[in-house]
N, C-alpha and C. Protein backbone atom coordinates (compact mmCIF):
# COMPACT_ATOMS: atom_id res chain seq x y z
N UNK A 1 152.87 141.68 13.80
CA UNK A 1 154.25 141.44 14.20
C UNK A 1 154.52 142.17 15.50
N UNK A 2 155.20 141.30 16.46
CA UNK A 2 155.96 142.09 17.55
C UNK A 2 157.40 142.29 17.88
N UNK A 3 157.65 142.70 19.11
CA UNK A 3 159.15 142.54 19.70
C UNK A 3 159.13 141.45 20.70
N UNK A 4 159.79 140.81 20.57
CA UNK A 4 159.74 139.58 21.23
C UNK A 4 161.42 139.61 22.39
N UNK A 5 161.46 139.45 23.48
CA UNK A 5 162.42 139.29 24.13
C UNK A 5 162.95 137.48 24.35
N UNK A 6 163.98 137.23 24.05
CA UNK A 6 163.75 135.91 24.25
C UNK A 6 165.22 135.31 24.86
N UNK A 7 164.99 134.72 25.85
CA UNK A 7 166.22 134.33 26.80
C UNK A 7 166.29 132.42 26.67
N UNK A 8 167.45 132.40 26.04
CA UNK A 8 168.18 130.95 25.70
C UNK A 8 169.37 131.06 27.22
N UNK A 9 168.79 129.63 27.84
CA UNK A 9 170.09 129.50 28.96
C UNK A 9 170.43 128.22 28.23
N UNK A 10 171.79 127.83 28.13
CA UNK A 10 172.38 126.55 27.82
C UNK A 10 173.55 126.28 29.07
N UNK A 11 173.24 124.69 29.14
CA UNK A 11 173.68 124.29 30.23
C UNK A 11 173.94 122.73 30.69
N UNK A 12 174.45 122.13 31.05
CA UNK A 12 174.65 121.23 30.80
C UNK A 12 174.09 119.96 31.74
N UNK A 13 173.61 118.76 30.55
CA UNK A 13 172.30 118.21 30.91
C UNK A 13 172.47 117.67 31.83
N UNK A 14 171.23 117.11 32.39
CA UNK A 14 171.43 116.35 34.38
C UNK A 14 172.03 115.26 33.79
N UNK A 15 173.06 115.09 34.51
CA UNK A 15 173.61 113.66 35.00
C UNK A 15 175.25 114.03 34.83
N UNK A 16 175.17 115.22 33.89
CA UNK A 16 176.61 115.18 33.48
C UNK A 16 177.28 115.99 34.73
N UNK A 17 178.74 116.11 34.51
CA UNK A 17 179.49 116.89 35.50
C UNK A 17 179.33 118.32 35.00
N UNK A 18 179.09 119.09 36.04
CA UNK A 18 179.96 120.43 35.73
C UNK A 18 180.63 121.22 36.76
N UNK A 19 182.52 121.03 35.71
CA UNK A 19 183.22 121.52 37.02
C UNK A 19 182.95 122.56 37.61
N UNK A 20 182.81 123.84 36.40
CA UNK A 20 182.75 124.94 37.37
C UNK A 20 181.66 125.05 38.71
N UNK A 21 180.79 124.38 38.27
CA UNK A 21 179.74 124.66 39.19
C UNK A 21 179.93 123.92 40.83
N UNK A 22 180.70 122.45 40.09
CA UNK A 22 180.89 122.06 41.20
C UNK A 22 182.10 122.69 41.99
N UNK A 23 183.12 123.28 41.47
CA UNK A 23 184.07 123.75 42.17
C UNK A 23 183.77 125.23 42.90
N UNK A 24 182.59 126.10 42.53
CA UNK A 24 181.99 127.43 43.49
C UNK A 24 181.29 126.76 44.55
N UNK A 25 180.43 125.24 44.13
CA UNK A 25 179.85 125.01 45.44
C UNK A 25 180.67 124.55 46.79
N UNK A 26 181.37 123.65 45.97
CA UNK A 26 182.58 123.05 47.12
C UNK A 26 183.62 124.14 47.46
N UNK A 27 183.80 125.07 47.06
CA UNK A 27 185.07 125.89 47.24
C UNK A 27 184.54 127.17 48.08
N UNK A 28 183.46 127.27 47.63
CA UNK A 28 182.80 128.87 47.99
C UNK A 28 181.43 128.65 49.40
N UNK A 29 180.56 128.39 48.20
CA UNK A 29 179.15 128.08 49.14
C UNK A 29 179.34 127.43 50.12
N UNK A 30 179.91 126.26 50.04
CA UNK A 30 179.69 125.19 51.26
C UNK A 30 181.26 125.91 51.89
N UNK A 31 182.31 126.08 52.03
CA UNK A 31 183.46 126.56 53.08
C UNK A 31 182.77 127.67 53.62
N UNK A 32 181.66 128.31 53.06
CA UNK A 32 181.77 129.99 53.60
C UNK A 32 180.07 129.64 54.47
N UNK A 33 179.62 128.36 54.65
CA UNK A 33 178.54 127.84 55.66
C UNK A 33 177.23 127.79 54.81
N UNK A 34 177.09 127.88 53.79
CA UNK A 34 175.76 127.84 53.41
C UNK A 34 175.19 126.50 52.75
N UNK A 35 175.08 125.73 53.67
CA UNK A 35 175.22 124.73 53.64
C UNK A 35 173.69 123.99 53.15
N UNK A 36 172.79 124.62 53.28
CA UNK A 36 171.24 124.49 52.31
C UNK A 36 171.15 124.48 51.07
N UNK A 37 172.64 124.88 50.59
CA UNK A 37 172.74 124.68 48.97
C UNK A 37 173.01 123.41 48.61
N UNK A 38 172.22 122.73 48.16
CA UNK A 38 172.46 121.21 47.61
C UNK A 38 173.21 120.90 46.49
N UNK A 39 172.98 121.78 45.62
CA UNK A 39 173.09 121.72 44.06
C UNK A 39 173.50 122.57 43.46
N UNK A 40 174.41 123.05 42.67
CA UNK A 40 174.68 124.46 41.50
C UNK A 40 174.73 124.24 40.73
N UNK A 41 174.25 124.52 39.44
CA UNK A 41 174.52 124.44 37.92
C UNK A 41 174.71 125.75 37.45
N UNK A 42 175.48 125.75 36.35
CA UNK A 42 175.75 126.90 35.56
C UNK A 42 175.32 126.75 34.02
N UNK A 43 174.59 127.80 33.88
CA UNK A 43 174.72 127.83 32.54
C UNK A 43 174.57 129.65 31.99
N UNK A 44 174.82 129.07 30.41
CA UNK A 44 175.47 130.69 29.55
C UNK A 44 173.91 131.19 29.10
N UNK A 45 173.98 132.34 29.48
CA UNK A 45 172.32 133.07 28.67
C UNK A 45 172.89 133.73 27.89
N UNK A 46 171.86 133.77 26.44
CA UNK A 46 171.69 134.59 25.55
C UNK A 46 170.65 135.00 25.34
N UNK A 47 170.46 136.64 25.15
CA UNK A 47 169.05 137.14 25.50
C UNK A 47 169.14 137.69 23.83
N UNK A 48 167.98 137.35 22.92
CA UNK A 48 167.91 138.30 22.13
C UNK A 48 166.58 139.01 21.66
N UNK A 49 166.61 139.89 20.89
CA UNK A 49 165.02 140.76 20.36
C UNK A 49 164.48 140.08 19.63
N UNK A 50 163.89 139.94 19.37
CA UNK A 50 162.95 139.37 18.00
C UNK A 50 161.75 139.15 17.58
N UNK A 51 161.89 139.95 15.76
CA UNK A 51 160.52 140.17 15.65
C UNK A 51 159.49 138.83 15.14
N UNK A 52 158.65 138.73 16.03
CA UNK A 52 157.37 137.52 15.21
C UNK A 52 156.16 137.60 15.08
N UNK A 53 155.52 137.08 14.66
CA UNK A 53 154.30 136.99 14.73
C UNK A 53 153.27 136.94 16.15
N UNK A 54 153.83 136.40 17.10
CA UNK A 54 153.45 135.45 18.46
C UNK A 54 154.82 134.94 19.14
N UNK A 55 154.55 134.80 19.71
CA UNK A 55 155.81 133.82 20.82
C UNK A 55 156.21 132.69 20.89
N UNK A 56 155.04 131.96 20.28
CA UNK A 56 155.37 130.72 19.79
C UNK A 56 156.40 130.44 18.92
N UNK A 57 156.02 131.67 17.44
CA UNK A 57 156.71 131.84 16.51
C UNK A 57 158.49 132.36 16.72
N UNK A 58 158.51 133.17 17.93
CA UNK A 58 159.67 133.80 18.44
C UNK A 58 160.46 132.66 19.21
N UNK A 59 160.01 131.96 19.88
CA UNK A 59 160.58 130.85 20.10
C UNK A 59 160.78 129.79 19.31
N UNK A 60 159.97 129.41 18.46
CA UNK A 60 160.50 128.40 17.58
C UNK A 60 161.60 129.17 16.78
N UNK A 61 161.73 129.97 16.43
CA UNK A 61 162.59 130.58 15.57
C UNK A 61 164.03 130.63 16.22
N UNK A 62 164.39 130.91 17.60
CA UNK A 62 165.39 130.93 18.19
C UNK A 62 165.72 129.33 18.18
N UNK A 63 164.84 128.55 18.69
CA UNK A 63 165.59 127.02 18.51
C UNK A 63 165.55 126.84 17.69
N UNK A 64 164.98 126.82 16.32
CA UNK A 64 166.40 126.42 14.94
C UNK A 64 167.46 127.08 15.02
N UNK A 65 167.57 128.86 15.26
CA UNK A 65 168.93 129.26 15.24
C UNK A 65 169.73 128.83 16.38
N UNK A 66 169.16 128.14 17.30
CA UNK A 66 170.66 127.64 18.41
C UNK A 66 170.89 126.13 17.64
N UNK A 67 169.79 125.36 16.82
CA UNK A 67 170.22 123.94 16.48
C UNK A 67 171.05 124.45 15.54
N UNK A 68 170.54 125.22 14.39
CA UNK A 68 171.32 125.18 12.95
C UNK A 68 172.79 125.93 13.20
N UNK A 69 173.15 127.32 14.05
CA UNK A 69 173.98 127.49 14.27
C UNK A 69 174.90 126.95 15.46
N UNK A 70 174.04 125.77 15.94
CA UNK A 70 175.11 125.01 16.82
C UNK A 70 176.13 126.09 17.84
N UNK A 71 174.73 126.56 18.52
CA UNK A 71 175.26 127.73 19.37
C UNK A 71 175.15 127.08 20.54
N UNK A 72 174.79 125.77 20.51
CA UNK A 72 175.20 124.53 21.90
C UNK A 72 175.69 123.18 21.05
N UNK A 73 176.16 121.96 21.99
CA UNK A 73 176.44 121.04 21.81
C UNK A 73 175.51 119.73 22.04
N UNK A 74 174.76 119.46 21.45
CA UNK A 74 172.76 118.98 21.78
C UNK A 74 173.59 117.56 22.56
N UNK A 75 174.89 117.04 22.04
CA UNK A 75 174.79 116.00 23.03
C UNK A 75 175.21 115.67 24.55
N UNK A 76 176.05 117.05 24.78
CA UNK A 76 176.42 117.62 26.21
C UNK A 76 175.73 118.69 27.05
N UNK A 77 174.89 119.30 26.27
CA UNK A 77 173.97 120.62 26.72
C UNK A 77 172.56 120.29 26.51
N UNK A 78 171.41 120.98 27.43
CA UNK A 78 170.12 121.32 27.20
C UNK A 78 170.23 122.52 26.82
N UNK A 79 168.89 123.47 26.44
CA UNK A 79 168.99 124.32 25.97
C UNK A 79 167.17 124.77 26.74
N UNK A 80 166.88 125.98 27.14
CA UNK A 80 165.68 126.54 27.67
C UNK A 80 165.61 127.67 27.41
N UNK A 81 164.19 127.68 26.46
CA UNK A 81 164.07 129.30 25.69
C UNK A 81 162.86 129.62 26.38
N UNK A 82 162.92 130.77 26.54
CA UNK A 82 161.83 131.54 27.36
C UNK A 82 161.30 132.85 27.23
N UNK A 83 160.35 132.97 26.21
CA UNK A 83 159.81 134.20 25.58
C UNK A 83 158.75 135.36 26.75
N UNK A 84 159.26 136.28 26.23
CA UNK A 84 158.83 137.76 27.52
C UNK A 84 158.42 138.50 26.32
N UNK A 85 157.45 139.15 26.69
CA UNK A 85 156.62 140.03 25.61
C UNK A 85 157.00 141.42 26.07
């Protein structure tokens, strides 16, 4: 068994809108000249510990707890888990 670090970003999937993001790019980035920014998305991280076997195991384990506790909305959000040892 280890400690597993594991970072869930949820965010919302390509194609859809997102205001906030679009309103820092248009409001902020692009008025204040930085104009090489094409694109912004936002999304919410949740970082948590956890103990598993492997990382595999530490990650599968976090995506049932974001499906079963519906700690996103699977038909408006992606979800990207990313295990750090």
């Amino acid at each position: 068994m280890g400690l597993y670090r594991v970072v869930v970003v949820v965010s919302y999937k390509k194609g859809l809108k997102d205001p906030e993001a679009e309103t820092i790019h248009r409001d902020l980035i692009l008025k204040h000249g930085y104009r090489a920014v094409k694109e912004l998305r936002i999304g919410k991280q949740f970082t948590l510990l956890v103990e598993a076997e492997d990382s595999e195991k530490a990650a599968s384990y976090v995506r049932e707890l974001c499906d079963k506790l519906m700690i996103y909305n699977p038909v408006i959000h992606d979800i990207e888990v990313t295990v750090y040892s």
